[in-house]
PDB file of N, CA and C in Angstrom:
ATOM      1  N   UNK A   1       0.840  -1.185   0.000  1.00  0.00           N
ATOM      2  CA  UNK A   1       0.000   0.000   0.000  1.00  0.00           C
ATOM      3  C   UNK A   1       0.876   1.235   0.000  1.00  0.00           C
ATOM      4  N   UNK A   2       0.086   2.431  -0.901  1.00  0.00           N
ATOM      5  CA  UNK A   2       0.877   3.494  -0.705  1.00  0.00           C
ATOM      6  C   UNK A   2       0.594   4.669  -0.307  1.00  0.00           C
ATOM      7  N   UNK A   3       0.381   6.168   0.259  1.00  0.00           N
ATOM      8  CA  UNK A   3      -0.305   6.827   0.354  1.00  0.00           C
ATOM      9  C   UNK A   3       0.195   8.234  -0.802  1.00  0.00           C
ATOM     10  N   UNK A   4      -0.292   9.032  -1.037  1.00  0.00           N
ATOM     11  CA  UNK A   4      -0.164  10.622  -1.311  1.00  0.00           C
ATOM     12  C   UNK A   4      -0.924  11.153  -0.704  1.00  0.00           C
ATOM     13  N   UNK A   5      -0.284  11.779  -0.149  1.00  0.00           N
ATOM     14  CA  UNK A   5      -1.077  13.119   0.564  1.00  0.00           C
ATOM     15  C   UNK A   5       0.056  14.406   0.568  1.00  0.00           C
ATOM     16  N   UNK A   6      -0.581  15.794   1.401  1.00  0.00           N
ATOM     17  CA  UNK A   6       0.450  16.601   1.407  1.00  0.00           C
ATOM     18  C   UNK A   6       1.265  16.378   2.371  1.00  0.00           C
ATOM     19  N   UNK A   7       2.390  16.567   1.992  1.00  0.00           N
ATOM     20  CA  UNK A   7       3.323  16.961   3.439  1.00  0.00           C
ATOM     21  C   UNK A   7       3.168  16.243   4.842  1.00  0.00           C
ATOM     22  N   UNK A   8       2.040  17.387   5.381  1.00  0.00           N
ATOM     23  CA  UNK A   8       2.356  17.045   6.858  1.00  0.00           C
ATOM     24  C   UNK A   8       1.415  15.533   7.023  1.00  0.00           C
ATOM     25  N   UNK A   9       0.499  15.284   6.299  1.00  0.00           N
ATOM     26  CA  UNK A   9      -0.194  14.084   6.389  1.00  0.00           C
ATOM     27  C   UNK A   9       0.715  12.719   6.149  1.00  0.00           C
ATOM     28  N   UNK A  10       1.531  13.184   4.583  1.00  0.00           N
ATOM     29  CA  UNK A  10       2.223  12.002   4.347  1.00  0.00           C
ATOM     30  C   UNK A  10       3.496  11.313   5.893  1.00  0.00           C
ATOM     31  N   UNK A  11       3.826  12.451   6.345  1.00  0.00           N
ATOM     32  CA  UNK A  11       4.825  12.133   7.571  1.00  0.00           C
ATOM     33  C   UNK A  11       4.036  11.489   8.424  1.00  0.00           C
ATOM     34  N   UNK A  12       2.586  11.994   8.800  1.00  0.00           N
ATOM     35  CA  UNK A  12       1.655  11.099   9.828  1.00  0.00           C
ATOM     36  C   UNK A  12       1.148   9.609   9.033  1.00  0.00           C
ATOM     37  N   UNK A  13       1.382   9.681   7.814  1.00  0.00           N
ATOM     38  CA  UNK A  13       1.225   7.938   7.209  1.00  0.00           C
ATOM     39  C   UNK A  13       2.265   7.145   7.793  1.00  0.00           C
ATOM     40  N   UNK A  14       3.474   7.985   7.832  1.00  0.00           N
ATOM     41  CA  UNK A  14       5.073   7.672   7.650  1.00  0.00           C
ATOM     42  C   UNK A  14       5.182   6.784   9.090  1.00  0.00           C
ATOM     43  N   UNK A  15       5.301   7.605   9.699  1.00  0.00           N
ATOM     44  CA  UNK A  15       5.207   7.450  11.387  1.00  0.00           C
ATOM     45  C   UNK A  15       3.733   5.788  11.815  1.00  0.00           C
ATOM     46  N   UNK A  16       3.231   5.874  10.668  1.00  0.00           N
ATOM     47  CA  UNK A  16       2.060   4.526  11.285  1.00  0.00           C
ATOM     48  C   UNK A  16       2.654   3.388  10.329  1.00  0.00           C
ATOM     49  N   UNK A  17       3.909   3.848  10.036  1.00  0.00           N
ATOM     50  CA  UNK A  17       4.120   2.542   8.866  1.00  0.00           C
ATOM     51  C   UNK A  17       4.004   2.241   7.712  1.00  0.00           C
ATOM     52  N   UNK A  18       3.626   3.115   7.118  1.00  0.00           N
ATOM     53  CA  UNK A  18       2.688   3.108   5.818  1.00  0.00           C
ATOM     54  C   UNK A  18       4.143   3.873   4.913  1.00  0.00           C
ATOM     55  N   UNK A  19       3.682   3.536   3.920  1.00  0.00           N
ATOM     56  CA  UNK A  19       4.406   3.896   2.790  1.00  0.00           C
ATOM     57  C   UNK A  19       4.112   5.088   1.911  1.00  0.00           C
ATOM     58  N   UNK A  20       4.585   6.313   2.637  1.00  0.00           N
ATOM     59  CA  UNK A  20       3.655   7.717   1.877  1.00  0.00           C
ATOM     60  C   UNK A  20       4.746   8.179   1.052  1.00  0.00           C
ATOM     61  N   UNK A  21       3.921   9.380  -0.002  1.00  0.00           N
ATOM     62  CA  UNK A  21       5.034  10.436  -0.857  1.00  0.00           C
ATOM     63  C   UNK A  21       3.904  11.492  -0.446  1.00  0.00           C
ATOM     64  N   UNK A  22       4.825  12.701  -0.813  1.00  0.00           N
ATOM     65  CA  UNK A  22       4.268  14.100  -0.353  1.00  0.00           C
ATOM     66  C   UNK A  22       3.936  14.702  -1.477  1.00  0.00           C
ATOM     67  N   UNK A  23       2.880  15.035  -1.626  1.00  0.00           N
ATOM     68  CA  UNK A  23       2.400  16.251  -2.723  1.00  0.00           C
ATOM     69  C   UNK A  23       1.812  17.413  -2.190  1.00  0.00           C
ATOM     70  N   UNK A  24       2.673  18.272  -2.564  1.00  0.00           N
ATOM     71  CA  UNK A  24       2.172  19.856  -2.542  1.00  0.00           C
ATOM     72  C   UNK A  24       1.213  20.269  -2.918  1.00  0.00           C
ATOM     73  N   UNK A  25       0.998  19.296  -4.340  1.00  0.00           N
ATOM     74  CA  UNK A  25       0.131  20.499  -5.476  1.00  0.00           C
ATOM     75  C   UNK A  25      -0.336  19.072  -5.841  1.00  0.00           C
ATOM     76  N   UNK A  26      -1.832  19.557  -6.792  1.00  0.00           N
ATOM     77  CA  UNK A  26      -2.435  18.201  -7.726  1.00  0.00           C
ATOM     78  C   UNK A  26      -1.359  17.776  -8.673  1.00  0.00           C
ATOM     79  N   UNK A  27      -0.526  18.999  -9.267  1.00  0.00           N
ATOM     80  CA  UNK A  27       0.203  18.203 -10.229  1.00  0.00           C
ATOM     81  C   UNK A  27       1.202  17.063 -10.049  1.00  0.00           C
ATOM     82  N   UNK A  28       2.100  17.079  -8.729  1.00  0.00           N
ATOM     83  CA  UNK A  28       2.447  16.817  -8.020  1.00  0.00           C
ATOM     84  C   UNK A  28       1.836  15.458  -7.825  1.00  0.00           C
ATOM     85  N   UNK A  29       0.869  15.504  -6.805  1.00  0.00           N
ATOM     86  CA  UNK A  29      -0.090  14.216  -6.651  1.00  0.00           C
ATOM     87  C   UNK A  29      -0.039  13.601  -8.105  1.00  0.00           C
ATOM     88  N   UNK A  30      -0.609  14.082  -9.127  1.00  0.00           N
ATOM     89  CA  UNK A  30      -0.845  13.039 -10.626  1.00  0.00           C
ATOM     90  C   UNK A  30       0.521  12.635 -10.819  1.00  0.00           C
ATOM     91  N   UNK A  31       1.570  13.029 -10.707  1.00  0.00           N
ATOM     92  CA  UNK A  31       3.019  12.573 -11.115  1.00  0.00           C
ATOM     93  C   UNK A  31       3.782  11.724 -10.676  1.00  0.00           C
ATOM     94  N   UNK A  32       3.613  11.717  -9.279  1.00  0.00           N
ATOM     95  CA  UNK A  32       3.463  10.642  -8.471  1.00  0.00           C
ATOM     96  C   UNK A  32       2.516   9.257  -8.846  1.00  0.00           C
ATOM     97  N   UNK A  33       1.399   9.857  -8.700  1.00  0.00           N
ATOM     98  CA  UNK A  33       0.258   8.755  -9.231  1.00  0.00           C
ATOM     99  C   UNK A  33       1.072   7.793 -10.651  1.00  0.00           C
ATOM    100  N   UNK A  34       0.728   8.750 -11.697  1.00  0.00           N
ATOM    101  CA  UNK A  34       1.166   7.919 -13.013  1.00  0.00           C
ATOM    102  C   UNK A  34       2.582   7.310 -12.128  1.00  0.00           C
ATOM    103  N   UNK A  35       3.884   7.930 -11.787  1.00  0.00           N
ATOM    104  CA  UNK A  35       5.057   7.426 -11.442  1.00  0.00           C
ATOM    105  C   UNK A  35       4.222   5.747 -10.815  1.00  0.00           C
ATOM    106  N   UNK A  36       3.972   5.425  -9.522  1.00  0.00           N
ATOM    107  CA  UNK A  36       3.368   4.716  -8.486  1.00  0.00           C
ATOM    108  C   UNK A  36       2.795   3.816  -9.884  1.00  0.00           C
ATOM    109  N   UNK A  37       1.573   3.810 -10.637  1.00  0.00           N
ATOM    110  CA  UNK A  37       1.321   2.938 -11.273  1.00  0.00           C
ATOM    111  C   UNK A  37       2.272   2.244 -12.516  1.00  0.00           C
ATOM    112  N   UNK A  38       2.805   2.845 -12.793  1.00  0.00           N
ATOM    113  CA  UNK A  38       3.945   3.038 -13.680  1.00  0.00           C
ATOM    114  C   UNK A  38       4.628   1.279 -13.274  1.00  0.00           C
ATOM    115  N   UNK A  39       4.932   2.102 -11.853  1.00  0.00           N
ATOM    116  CA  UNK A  39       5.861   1.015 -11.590  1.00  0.00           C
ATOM    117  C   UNK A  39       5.400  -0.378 -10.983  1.00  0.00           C
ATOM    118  N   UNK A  40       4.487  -0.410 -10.686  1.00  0.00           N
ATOM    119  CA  UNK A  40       3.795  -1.711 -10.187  1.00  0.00           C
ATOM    120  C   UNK A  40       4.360  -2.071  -9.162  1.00  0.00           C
ATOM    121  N   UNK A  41       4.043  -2.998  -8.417  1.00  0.00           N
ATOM    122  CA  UNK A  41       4.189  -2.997  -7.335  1.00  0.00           C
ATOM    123  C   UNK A  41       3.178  -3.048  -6.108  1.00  0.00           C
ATOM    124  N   UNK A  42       2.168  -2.303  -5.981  1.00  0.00           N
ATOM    125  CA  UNK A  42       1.188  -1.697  -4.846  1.00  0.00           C
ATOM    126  C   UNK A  42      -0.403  -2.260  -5.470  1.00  0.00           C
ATOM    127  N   UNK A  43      -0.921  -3.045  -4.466  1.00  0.00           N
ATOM    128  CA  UNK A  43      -2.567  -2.924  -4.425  1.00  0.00           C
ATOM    129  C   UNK A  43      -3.469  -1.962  -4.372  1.00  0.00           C
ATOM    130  N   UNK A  44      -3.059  -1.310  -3.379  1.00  0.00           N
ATOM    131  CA  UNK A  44      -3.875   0.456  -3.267  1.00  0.00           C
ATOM    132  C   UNK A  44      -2.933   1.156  -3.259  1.00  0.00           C
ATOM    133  N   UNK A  45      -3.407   1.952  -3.690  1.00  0.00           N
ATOM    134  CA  UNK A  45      -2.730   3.254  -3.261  1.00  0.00           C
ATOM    135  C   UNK A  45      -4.073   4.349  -2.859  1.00  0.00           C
ATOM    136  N   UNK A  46      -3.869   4.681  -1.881  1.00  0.00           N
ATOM    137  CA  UNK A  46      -4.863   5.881  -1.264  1.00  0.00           C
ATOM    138  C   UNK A  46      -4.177   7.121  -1.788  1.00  0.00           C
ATOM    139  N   UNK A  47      -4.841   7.769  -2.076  1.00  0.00           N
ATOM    140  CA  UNK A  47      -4.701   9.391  -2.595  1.00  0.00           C
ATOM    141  C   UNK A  47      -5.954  10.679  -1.676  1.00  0.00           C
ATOM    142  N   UNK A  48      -5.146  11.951  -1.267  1.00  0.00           N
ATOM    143  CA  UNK A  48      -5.435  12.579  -0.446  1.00  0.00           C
ATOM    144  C   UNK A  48      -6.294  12.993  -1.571  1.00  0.00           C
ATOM    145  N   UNK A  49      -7.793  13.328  -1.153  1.00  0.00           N
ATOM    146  CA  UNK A  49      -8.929  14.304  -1.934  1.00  0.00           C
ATOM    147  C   UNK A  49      -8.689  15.545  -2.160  1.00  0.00           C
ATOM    148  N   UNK A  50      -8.106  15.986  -1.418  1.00  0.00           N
ATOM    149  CA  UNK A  50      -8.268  17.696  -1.462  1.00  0.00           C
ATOM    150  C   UNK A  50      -6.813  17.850  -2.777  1.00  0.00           C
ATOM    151  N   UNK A  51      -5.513  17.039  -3.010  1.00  0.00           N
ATOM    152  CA  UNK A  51      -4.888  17.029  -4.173  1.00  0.00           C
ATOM    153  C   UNK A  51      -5.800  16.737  -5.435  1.00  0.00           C
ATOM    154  N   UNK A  52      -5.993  15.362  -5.292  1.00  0.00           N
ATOM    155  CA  UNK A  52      -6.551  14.611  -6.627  1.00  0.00           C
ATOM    156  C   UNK A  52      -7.823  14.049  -5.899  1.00  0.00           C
ATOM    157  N   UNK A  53      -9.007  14.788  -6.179  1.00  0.00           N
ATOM    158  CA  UNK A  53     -10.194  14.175  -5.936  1.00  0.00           C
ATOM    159  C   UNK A  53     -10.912  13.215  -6.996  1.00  0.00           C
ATOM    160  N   UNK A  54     -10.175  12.421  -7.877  1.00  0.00           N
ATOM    161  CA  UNK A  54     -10.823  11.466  -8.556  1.00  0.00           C
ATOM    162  C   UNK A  54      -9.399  11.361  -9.655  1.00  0.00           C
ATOM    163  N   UNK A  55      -8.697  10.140  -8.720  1.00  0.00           N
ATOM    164  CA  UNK A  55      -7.073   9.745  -9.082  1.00  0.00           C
ATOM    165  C   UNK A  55      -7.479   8.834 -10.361  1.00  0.00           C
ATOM    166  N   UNK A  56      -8.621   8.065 -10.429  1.00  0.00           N
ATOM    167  CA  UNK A  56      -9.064   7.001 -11.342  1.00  0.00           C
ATOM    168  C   UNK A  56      -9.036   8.391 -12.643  1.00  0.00           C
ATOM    169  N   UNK A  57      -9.325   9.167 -12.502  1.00  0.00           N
ATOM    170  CA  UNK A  57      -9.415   9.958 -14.045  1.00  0.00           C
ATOM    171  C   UNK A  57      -7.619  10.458 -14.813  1.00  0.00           C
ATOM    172  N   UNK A  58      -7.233  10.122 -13.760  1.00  0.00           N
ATOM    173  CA  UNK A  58      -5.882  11.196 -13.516  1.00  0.00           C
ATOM    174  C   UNK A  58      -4.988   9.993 -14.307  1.00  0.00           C
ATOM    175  N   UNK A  59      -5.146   9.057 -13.943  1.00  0.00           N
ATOM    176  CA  UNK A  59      -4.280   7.964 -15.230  1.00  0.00           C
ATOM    177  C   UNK A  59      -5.500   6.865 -15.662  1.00  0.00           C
ATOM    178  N   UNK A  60      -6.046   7.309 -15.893  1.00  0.00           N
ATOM    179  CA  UNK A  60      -7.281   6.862 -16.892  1.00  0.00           C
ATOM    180  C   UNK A  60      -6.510   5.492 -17.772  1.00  0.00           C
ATOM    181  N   UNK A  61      -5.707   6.404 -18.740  1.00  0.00           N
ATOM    182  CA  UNK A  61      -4.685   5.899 -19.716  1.00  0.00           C
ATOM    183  C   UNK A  61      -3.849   4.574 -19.147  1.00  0.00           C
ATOM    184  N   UNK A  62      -3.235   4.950 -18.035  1.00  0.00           N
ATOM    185  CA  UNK A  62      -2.304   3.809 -17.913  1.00  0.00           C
ATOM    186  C   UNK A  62      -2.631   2.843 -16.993  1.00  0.00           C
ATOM    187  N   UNK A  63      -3.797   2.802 -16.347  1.00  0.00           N
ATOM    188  CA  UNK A  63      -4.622   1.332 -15.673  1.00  0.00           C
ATOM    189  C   UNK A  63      -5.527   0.552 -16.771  1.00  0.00           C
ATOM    190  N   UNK A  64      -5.717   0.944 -18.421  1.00  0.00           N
ATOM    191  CA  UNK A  64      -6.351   0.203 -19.514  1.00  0.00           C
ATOM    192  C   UNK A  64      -4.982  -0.912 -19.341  1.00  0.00           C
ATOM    193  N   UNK A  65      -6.319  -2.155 -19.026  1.00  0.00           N
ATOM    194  CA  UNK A  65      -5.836  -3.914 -18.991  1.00  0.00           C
ATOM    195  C   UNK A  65      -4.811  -4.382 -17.663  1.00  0.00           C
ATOM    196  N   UNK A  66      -5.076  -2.947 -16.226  1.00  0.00           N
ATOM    197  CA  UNK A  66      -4.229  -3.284 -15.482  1.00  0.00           C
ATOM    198  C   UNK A  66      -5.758  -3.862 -14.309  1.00  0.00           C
ATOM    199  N   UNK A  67      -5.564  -4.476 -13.688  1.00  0.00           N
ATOM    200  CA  UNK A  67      -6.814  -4.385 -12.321  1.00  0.00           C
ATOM    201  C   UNK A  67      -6.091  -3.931 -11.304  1.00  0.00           C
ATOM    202  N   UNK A  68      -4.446  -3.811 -11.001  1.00  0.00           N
ATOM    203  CA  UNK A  68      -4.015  -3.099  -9.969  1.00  0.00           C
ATOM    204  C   UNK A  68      -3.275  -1.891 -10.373  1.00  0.00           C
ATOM    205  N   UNK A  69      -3.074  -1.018  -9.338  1.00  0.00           N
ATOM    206  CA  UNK A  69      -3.357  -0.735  -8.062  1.00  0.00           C
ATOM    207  C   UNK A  69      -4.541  -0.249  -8.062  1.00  0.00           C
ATOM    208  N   UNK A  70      -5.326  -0.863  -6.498  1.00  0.00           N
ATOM    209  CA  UNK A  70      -6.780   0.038  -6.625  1.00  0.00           C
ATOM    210  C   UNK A  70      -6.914   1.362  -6.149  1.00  0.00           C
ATOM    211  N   UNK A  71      -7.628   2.302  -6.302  1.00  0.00           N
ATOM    212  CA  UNK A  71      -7.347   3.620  -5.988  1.00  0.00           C
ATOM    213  C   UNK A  71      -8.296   4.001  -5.303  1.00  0.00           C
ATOM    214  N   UNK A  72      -8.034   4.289  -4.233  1.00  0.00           N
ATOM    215  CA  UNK A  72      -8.710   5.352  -2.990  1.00  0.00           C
ATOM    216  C   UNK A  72      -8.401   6.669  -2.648  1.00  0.00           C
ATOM    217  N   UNK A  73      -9.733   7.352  -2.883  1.00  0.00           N
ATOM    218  CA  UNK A  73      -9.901   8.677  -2.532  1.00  0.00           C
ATOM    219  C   UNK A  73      -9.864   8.150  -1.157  1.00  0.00           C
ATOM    220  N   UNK A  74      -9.082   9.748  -0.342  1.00  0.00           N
ATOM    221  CA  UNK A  74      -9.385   9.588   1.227  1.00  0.00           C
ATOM    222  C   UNK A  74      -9.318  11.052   1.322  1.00  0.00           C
ATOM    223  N   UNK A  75     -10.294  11.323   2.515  1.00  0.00           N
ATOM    224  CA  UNK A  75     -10.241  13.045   2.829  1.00  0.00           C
ATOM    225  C   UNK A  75      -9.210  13.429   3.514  1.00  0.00           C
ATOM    226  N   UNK A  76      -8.314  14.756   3.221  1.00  0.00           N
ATOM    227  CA  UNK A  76      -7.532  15.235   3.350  1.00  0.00           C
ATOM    228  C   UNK A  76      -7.595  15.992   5.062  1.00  0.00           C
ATOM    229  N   UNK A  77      -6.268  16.074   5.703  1.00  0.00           N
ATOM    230  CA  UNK A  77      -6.428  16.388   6.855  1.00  0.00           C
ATOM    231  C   UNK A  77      -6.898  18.071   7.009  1.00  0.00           C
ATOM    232  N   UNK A  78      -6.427  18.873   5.748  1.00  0.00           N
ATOM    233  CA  UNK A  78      -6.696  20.214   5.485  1.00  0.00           C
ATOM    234  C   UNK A  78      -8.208  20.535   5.438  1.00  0.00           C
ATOM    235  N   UNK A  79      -9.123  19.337   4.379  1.00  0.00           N
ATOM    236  CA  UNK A  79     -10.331  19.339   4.494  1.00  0.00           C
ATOM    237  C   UNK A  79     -11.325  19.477   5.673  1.00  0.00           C
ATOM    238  N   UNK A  80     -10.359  18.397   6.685  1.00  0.00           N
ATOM    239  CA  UNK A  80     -11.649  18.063   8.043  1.00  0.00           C
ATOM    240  C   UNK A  80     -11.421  19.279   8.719  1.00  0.00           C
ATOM    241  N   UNK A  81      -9.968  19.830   8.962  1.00  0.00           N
ATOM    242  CA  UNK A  81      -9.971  21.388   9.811  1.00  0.00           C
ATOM    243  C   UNK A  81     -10.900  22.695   9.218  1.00  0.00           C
ATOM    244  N   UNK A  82     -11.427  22.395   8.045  1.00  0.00           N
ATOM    245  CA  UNK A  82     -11.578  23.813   7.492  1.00  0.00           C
ATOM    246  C   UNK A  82     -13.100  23.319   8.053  1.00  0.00           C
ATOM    247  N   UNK A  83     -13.382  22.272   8.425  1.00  0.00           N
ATOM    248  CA  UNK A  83     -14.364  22.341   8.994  1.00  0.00           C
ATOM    249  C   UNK A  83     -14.962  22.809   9.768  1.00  0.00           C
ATOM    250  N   UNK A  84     -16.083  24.062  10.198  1.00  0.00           N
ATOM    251  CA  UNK A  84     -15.991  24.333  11.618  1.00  0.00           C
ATOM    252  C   UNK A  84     -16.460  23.518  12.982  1.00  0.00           C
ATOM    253  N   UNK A  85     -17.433  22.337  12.670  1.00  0.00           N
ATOM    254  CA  UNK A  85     -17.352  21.195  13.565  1.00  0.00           C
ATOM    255  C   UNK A  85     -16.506  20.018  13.443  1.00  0.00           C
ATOM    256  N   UNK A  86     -15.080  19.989  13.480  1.00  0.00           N
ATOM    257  CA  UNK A  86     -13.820  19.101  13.232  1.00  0.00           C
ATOM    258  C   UNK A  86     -14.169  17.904  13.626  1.00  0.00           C
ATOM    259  N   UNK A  87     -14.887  18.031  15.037  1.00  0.00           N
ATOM    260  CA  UNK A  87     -15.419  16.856  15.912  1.00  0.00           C
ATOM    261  C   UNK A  87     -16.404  15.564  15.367  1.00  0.00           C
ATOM    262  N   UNK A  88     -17.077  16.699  15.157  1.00  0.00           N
ATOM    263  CA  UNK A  88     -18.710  16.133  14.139  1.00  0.00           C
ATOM    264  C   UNK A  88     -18.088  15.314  12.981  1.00  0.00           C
ATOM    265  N   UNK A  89     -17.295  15.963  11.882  1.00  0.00           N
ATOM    266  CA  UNK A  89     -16.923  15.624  10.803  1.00  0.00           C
ATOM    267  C   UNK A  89     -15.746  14.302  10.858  1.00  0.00           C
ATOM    268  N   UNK A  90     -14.777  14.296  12.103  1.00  0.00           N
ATOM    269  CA  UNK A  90     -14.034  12.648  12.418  1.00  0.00           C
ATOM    270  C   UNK A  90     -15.506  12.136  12.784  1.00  0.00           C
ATOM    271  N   UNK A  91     -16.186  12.309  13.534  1.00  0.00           N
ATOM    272  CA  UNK A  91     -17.291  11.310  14.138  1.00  0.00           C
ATOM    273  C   UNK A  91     -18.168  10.194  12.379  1.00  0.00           C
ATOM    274  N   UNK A  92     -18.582  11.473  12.531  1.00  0.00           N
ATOM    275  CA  UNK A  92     -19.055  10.833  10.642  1.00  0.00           C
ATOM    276  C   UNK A  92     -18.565   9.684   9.610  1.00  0.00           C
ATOM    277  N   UNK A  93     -16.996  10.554   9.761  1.00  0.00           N
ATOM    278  CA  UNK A  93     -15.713   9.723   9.167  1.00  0.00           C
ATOM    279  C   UNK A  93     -16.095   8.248   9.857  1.00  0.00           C
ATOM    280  N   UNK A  94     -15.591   8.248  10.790  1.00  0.00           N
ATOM    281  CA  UNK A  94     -15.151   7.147  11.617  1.00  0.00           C
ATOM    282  C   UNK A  94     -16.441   5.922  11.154  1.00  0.00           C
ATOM    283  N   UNK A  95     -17.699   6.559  11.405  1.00  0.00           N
ATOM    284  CA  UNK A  95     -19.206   5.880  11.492  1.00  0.00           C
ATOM    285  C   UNK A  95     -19.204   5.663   9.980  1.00  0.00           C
ATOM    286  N   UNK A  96     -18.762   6.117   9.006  1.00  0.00           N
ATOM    287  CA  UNK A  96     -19.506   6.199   7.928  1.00  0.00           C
ATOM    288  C   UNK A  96     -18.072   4.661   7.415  1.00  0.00           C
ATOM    289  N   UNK A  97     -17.252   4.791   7.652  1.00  0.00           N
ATOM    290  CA  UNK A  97     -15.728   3.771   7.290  1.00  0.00           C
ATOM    291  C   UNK A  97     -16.204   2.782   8.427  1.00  0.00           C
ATOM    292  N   UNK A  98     -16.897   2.193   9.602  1.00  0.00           N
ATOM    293  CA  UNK A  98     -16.951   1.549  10.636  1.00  0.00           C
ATOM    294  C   UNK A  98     -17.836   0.662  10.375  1.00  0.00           C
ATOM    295  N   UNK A  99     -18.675   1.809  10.577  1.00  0.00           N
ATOM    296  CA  UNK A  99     -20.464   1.551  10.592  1.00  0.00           C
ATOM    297  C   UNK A  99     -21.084   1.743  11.994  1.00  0.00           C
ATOM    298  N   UNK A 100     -20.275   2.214  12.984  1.00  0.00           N
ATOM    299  CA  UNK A 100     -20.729   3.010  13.742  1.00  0.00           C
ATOM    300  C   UNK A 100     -20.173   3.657  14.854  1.00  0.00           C
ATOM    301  N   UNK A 101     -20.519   4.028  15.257  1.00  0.00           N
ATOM    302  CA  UNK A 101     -20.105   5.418  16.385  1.00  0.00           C
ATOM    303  C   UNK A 101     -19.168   4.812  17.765  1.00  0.00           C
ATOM    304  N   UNK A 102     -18.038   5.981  17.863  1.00  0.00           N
ATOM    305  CA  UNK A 102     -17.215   5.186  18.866  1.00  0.00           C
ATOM    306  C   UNK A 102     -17.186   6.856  20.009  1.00  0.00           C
ATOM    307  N   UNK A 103     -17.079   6.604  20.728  1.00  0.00           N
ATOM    308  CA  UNK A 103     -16.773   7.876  21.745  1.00  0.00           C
ATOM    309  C   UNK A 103     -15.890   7.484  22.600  1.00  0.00           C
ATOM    310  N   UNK A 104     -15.306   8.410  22.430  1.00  0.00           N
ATOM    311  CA  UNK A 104     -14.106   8.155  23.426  1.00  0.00           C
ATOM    312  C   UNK A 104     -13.935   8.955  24.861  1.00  0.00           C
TER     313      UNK A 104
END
């Protein structure tokens, strides 16, 4: 598995083990992307939303006759802050990826 996200997210993939690259910018994210499929290797690769909100369009071209890597949108950590209920919006997250509600 691989992640893209920006920066400070990809270091918090980094730190859980995970296998991240950093993108600044969408272009960035797609270059990576094509690079990442390019090379084979990876089942998923998760991609941060707020870069590339629909990575499946972004190499369209070079997954014709591949079935891997599968590609996941995931919401960006920039996204949930601009939120003004941050709380509400992990809660959701969590319930909606779970299937239900955890409180801590």
């Amino acid at each position: 598995m691989a992640v893209i996200a920006d920066p400070d997210a990809a270091q918090g993939f980094r730190l859980a083990g995970l296998e991240a690259y950093p993108a600044a910018s969408p272009e960035e994210a797609r270059a990576r992307l094509e690079e990442l499929v390019q090379a084979g290797g990876y089942a998923l690769v998760a991609v941060d939303g707020g870069l590339l909100p629909e990575p499946e369009r972004a190499v369209e071209r070079l997954m014709r006759g591949r079935d891997l890597p599968v590609l996941l949108t995931i919401p960006g950590l920039k996204e949930a802050f601009q939120r003004p209920d941050v709380e509400g919006y992990m809660r959701e997250l969590v319930r909606r990826t779970i299937g239900f509600d955890i409180k801590l």
